[in-house]
PDB file of N, CA and C in Angstrom:
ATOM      1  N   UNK A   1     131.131 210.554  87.613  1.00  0.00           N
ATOM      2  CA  UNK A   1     130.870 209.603  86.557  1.00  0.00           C
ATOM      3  C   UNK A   1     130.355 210.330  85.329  1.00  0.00           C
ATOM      4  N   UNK A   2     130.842 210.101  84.432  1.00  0.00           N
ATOM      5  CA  UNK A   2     130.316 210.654  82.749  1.00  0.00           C
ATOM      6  C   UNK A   2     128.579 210.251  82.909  1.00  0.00           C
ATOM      7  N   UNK A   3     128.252 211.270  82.447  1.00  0.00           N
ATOM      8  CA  UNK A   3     126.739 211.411  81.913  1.00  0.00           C
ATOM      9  C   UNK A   3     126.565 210.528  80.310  1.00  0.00           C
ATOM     10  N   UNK A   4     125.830 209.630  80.174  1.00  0.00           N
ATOM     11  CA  UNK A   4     125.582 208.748  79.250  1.00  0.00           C
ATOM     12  C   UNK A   4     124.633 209.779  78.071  1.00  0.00           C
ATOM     13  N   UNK A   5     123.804 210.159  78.955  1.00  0.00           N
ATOM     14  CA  UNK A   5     122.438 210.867  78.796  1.00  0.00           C
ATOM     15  C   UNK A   5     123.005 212.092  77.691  1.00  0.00           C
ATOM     16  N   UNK A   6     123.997 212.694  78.506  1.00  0.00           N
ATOM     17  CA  UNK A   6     124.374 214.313  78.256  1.00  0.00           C
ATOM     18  C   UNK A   6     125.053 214.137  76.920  1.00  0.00           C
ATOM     19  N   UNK A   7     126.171 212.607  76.721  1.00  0.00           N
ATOM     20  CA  UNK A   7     126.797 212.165  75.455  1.00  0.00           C
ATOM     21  C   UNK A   7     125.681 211.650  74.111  1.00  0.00           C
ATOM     22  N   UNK A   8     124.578 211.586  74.707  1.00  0.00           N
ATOM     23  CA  UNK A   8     123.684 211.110  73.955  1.00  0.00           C
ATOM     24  C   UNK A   8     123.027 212.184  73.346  1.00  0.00           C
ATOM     25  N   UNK A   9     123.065 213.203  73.971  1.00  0.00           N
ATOM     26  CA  UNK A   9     122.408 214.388  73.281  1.00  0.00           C
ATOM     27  C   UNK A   9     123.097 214.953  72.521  1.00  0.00           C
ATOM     28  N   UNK A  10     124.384 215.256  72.925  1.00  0.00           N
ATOM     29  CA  UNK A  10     125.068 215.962  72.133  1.00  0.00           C
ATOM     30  C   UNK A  10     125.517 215.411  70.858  1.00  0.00           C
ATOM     31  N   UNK A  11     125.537 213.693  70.747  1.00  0.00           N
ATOM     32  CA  UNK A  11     125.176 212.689  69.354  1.00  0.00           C
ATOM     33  C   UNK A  11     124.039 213.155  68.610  1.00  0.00           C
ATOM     34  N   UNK A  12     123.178 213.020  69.039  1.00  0.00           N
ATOM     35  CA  UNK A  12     122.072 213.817  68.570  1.00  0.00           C
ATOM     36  C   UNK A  12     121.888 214.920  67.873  1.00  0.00           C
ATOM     37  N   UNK A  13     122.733 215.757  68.557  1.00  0.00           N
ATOM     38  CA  UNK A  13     122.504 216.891  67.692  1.00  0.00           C
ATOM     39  C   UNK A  13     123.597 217.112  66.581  1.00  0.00           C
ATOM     40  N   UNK A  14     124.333 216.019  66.553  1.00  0.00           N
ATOM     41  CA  UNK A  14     125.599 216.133  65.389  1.00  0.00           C
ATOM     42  C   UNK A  14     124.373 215.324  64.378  1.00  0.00           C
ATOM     43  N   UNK A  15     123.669 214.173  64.632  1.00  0.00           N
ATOM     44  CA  UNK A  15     122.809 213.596  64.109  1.00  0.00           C
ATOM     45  C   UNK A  15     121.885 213.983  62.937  1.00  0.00           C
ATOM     46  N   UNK A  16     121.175 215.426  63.951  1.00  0.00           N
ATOM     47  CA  UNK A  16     120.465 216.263  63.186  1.00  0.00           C
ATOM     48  C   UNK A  16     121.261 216.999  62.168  1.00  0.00           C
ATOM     49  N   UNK A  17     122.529 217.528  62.842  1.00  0.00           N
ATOM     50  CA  UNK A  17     123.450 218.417  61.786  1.00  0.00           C
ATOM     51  C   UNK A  17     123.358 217.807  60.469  1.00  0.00           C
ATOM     52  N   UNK A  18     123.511 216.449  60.843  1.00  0.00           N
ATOM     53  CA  UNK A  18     123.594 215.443  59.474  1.00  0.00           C
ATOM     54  C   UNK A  18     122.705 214.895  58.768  1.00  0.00           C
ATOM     55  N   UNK A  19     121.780 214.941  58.981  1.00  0.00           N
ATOM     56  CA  UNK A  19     120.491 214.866  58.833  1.00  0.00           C
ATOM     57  C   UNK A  19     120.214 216.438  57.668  1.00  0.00           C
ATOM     58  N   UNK A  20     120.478 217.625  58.419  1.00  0.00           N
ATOM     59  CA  UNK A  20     120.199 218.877  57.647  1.00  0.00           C
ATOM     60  C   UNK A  20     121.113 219.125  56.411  1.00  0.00           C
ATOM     61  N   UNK A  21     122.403 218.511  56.899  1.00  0.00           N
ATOM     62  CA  UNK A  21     122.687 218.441  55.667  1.00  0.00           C
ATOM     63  C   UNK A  21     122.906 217.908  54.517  1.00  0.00           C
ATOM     64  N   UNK A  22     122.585 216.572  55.076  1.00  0.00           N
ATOM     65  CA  UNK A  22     121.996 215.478  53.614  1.00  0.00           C
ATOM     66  C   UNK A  22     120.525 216.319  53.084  1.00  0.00           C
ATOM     67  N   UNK A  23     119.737 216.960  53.376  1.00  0.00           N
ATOM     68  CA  UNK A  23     118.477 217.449  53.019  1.00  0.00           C
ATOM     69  C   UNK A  23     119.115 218.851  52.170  1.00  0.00           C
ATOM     70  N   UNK A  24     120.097 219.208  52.957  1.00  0.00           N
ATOM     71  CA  UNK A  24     120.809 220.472  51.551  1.00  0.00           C
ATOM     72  C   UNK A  24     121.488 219.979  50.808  1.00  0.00           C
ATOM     73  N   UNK A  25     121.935 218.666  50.705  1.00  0.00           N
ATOM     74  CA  UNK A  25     122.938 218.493  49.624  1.00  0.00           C
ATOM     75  C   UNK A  25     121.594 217.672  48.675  1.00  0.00           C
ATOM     76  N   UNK A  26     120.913 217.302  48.856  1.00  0.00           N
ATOM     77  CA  UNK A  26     119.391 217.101  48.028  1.00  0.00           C
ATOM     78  C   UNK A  26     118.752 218.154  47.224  1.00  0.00           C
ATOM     79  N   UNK A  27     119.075 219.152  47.930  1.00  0.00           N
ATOM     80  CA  UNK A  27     118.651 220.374  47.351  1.00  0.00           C
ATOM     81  C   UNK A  27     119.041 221.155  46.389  1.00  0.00           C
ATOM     82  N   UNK A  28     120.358 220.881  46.714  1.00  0.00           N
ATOM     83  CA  UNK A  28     121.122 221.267  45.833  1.00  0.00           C
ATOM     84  C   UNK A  28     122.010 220.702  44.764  1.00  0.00           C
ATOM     85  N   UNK A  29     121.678 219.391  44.780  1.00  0.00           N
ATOM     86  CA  UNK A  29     121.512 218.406  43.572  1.00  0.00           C
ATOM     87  C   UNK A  29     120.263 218.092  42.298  1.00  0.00           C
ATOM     88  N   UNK A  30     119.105 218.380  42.992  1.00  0.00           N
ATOM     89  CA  UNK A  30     117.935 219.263  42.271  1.00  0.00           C
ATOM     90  C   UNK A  30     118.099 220.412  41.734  1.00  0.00           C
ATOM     91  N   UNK A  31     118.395 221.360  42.274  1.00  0.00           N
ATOM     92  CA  UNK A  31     118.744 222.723  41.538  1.00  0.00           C
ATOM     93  C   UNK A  31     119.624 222.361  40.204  1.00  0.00           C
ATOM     94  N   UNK A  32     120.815 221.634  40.788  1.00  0.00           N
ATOM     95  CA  UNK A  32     121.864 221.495  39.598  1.00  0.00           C
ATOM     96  C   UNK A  32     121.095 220.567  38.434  1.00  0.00           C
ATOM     97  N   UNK A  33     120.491 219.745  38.874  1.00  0.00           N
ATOM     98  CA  UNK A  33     119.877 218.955  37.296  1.00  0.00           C
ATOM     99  C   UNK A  33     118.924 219.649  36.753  1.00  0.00           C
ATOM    100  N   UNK A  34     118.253 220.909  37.460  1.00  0.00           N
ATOM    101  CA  UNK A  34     117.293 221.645  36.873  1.00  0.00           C
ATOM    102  C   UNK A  34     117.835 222.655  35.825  1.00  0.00           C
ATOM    103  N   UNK A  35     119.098 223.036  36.513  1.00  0.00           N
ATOM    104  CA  UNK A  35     120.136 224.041  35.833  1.00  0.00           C
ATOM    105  C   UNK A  35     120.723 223.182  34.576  1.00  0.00           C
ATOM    106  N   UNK A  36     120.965 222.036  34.953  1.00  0.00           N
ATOM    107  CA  UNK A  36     121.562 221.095  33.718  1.00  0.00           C
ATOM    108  C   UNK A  36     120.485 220.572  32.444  1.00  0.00           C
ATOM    109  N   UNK A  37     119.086 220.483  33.303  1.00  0.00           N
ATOM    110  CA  UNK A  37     118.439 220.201  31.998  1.00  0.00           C
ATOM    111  C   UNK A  37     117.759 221.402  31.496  1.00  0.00           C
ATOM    112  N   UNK A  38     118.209 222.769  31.522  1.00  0.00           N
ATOM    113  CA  UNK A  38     117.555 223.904  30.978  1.00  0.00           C
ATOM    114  C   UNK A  38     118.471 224.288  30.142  1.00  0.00           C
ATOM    115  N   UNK A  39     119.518 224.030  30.780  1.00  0.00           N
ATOM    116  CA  UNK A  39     120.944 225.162  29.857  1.00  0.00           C
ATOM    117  C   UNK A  39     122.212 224.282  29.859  1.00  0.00           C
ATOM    118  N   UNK A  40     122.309 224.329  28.266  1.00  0.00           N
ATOM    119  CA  UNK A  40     123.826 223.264  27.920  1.00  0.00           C
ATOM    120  C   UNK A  40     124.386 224.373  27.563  1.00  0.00           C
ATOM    121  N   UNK A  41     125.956 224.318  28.198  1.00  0.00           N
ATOM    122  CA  UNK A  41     126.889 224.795  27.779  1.00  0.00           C
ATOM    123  C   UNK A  41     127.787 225.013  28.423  1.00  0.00           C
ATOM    124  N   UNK A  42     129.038 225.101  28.256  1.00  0.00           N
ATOM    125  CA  UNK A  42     130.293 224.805  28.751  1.00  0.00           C
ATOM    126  C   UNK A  42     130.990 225.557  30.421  1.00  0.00           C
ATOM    127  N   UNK A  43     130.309 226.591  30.395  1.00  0.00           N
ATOM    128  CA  UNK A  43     130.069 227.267  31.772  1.00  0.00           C
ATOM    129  C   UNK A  43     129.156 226.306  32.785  1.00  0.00           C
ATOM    130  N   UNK A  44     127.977 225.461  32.365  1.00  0.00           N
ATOM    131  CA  UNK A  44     126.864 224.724  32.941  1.00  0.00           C
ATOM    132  C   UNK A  44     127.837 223.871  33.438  1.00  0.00           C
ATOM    133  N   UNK A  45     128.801 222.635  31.982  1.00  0.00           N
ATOM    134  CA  UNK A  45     129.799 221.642  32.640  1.00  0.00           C
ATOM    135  C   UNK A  45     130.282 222.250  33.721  1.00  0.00           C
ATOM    136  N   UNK A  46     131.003 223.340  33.757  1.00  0.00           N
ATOM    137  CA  UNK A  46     131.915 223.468  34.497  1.00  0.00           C
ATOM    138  C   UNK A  46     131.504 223.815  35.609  1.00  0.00           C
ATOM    139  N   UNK A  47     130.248 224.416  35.701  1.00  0.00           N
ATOM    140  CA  UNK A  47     129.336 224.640  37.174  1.00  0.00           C
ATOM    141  C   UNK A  47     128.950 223.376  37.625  1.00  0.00           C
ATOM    142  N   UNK A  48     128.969 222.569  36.741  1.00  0.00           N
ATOM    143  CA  UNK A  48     128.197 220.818  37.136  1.00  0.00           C
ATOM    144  C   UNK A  48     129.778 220.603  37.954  1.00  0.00           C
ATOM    145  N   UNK A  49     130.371 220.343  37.288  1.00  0.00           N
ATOM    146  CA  UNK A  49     132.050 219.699  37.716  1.00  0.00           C
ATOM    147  C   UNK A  49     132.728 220.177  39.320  1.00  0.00           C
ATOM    148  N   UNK A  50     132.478 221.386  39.472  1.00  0.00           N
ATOM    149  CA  UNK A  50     132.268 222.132  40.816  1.00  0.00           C
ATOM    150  C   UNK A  50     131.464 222.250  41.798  1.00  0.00           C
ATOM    151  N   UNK A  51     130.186 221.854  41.196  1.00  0.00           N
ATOM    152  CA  UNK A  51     128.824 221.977  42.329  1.00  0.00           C
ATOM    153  C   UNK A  51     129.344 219.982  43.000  1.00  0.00           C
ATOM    154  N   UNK A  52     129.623 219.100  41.731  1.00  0.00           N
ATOM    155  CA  UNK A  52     130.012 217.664  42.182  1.00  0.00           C
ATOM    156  C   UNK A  52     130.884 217.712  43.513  1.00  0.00           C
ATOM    157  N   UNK A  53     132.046 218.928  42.600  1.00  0.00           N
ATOM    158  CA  UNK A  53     133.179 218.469  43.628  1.00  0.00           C
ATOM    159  C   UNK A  53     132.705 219.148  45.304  1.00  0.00           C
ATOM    160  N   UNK A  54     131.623 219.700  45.876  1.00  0.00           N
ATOM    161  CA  UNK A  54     131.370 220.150  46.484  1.00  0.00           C
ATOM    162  C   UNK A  54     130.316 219.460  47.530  1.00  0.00           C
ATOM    163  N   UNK A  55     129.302 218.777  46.819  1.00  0.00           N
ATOM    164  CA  UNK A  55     128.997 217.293  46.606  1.00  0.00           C
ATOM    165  C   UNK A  55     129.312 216.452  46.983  1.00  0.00           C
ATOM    166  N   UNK A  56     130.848 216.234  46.947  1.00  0.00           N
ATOM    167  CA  UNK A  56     131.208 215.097  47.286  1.00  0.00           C
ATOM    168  C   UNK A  56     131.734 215.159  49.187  1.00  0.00           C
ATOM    169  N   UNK A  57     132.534 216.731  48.831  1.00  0.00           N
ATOM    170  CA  UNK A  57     132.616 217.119  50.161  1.00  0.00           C
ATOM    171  C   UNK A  57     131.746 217.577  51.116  1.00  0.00           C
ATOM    172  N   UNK A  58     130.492 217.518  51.080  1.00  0.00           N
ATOM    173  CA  UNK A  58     129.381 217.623  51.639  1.00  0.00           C
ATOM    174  C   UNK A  58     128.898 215.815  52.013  1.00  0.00           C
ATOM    175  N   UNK A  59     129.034 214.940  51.621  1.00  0.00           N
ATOM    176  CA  UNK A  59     128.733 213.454  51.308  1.00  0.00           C
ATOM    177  C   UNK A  59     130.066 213.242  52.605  1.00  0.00           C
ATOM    178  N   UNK A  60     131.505 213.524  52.590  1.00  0.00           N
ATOM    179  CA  UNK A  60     132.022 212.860  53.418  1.00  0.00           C
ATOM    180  C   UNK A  60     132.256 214.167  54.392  1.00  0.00           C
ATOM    181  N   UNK A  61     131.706 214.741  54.839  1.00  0.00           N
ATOM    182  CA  UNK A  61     131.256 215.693  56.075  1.00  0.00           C
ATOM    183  C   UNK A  61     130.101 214.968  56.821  1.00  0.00           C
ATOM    184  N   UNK A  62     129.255 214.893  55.802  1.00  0.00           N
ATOM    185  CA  UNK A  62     128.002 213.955  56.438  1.00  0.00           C
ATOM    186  C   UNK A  62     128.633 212.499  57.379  1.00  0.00           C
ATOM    187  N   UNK A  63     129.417 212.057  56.489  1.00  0.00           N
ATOM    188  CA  UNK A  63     129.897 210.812  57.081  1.00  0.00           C
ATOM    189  C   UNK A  63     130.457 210.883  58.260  1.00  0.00           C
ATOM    190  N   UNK A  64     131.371 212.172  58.217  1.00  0.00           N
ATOM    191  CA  UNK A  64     132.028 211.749  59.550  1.00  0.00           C
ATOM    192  C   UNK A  64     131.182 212.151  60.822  1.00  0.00           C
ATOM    193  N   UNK A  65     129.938 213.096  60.285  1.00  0.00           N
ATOM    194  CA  UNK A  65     129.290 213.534  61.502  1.00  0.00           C
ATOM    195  C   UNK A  65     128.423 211.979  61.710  1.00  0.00           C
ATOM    196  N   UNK A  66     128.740 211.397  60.759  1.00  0.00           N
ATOM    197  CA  UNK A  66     127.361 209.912  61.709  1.00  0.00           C
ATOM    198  C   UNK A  66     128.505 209.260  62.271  1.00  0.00           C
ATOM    199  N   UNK A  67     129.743 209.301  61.589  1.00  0.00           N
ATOM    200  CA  UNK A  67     130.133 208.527  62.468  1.00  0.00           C
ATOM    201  C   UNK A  67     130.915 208.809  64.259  1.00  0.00           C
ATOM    202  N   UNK A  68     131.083 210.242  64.074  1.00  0.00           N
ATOM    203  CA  UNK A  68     130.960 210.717  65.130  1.00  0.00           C
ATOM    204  C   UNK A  68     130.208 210.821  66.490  1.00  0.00           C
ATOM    205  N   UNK A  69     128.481 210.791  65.546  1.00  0.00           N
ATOM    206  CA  UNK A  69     127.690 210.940  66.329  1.00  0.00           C
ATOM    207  C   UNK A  69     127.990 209.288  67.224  1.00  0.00           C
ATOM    208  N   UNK A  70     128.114 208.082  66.198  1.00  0.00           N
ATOM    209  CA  UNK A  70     127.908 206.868  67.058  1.00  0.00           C
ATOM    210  C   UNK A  70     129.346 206.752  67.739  1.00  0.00           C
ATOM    211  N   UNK A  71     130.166 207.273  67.398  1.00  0.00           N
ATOM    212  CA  UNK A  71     131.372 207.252  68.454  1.00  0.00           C
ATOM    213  C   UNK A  71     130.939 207.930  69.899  1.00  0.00           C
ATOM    214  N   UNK A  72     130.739 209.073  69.671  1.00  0.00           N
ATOM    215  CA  UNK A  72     130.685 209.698  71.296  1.00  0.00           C
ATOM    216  C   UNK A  72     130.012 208.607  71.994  1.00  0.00           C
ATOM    217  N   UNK A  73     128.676 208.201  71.143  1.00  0.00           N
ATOM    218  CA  UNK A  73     127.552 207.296  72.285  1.00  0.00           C
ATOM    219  C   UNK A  73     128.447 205.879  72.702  1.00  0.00           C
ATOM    220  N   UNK A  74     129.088 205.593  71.660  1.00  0.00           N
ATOM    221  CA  UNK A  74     129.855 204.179  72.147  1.00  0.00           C
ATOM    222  C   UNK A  74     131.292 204.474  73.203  1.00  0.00           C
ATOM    223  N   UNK A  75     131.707 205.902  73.078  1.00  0.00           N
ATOM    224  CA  UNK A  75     132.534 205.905  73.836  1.00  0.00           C
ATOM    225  C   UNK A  75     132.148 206.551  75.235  1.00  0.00           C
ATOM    226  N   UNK A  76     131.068 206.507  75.780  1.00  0.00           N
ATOM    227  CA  UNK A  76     130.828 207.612  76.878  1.00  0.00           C
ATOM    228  C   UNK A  76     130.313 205.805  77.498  1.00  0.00           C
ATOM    229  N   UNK A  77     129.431 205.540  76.483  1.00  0.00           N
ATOM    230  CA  UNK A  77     129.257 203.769  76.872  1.00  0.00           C
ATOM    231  C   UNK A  77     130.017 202.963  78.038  1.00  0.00           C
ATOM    232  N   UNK A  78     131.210 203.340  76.980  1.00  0.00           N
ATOM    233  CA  UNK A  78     132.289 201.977  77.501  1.00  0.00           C
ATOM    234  C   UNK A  78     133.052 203.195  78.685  1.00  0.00           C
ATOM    235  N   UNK A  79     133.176 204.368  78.847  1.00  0.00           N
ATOM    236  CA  UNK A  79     133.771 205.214  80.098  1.00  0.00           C
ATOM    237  C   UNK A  79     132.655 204.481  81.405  1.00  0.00           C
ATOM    238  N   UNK A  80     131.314 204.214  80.553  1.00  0.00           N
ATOM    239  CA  UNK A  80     130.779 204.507  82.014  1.00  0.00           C
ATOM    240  C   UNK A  80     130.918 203.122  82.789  1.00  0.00           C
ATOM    241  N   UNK A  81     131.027 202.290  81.772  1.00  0.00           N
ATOM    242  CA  UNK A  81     131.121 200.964  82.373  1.00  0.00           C
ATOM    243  C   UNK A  81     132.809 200.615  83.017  1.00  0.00           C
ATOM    244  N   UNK A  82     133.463 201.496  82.264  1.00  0.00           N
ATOM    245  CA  UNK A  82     135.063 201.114  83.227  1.00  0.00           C
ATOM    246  C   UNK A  82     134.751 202.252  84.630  1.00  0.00           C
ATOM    247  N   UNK A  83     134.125 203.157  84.468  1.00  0.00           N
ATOM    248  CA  UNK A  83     133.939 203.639  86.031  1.00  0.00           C
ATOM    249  C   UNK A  83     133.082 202.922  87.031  1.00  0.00           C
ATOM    250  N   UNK A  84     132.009 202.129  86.550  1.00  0.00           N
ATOM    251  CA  UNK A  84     131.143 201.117  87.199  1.00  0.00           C
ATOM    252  C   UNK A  84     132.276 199.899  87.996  1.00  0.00           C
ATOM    253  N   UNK A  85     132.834 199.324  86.694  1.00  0.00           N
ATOM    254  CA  UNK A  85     133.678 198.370  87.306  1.00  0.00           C
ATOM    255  C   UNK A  85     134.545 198.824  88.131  1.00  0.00           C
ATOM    256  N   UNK A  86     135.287 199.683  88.279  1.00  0.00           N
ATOM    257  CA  UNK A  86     136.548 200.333  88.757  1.00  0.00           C
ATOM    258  C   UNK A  86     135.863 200.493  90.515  1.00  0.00           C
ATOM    259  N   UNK A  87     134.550 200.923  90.320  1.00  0.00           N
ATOM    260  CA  UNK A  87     133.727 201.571  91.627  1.00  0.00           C
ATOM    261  C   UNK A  87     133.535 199.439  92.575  1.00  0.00           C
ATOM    262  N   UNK A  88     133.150 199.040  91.520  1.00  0.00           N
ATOM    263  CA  UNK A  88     132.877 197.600  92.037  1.00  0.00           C
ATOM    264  C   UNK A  88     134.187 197.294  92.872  1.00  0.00           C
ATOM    265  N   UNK A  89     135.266 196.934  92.030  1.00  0.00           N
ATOM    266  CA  UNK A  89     136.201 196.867  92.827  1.00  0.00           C
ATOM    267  C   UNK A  89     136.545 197.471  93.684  1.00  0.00           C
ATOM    268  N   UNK A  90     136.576 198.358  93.805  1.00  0.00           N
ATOM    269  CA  UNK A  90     136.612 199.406  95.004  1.00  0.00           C
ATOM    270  C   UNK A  90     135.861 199.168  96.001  1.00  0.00           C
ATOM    271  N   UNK A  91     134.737 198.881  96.225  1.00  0.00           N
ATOM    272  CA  UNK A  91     134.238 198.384  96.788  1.00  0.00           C
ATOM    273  C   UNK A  91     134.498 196.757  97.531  1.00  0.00           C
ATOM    274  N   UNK A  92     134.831 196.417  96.494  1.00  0.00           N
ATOM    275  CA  UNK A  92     135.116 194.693  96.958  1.00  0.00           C
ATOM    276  C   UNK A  92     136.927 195.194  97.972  1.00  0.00           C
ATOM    277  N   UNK A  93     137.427 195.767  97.085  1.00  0.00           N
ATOM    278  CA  UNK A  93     138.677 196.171  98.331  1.00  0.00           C
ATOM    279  C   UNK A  93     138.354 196.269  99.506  1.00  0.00           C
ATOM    280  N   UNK A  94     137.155 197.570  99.666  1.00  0.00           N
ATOM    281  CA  UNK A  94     136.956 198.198 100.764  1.00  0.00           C
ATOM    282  C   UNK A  94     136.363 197.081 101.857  1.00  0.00           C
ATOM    283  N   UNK A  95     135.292 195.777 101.163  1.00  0.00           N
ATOM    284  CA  UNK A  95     134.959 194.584 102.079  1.00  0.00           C
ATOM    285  C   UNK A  95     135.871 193.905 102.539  1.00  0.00           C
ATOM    286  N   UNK A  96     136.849 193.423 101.496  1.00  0.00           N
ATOM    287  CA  UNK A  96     138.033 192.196 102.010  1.00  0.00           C
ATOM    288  C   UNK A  96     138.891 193.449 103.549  1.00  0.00           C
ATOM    289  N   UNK A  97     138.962 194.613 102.607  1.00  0.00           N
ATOM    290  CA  UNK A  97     140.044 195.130 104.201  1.00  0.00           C
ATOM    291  C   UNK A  97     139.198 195.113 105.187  1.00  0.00           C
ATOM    292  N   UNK A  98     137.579 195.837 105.822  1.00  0.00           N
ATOM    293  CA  UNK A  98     136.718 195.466 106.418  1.00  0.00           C
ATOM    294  C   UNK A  98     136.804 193.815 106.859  1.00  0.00           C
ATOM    295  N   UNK A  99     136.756 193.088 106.295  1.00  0.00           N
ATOM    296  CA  UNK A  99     136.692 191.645 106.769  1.00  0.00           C
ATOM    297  C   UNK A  99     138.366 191.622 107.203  1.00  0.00           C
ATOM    298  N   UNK A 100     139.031 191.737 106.684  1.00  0.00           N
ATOM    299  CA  UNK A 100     140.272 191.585 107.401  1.00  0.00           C
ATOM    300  C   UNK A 100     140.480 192.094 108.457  1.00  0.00           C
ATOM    301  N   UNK A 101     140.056 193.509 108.840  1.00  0.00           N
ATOM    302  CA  UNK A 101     140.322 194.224 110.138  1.00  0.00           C
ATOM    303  C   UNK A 101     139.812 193.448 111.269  1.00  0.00           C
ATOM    304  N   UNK A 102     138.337 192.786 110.747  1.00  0.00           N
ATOM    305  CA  UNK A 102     137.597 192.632 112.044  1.00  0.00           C
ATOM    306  C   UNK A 102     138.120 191.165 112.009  1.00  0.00           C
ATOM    307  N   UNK A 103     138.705 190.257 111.571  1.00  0.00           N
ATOM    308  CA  UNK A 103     139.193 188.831 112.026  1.00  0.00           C
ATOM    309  C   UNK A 103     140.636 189.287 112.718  1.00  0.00           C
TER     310      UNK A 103
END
């Protein structure tokens, strides 16, 4: 049977990944307005325009790691419960043939 526990950790730690790197892309959105409000000039735009576009791909990296993280947990979820049920029935087989043998 899938470990719930073991899928949960390893969410977790995509969690944190995402977590660390929303805290660097903070960081480095500070730097850039510090850089932007010290020094105008056309090299600055164009470092602004690049640090964005970098920015942005840092923003949907983040995303997919949350949404990753809540996928694994929802999908290890629903494995464990079709192996639960699957085991139930199995079981209920194994009674009805038991009751059948012995009548």
């Amino acid at each position: 049977m899938i470990n719930v526990s073991v899928a949960s950790s390893e969410a977790s730690k995509l969690t944190n990944n995402s977590n660390e790197a929303s805290d660097v892309k903070k960081d480095v959105d500070s730097i850039r307005n510090g850089i932007d409000s010290s020094w105008k000039s056309i090299e600055i735009m164009s470092l602004n325009l690049d640090v964005d576009k970098i920015m942005g791909q840092m923003s949907s990296s983040i995303n997919e790691l949350q949404t990753l993280s809540n996928d694994i947990v929802t999908t290890a979820e629903e494995i464990r419960r079709e192996e639960e049920e699957a085991e139930e029935r199995r079981r209920e087989a194994e009674a009805k043939a038991a009751e059948a043998k012995a009548n």
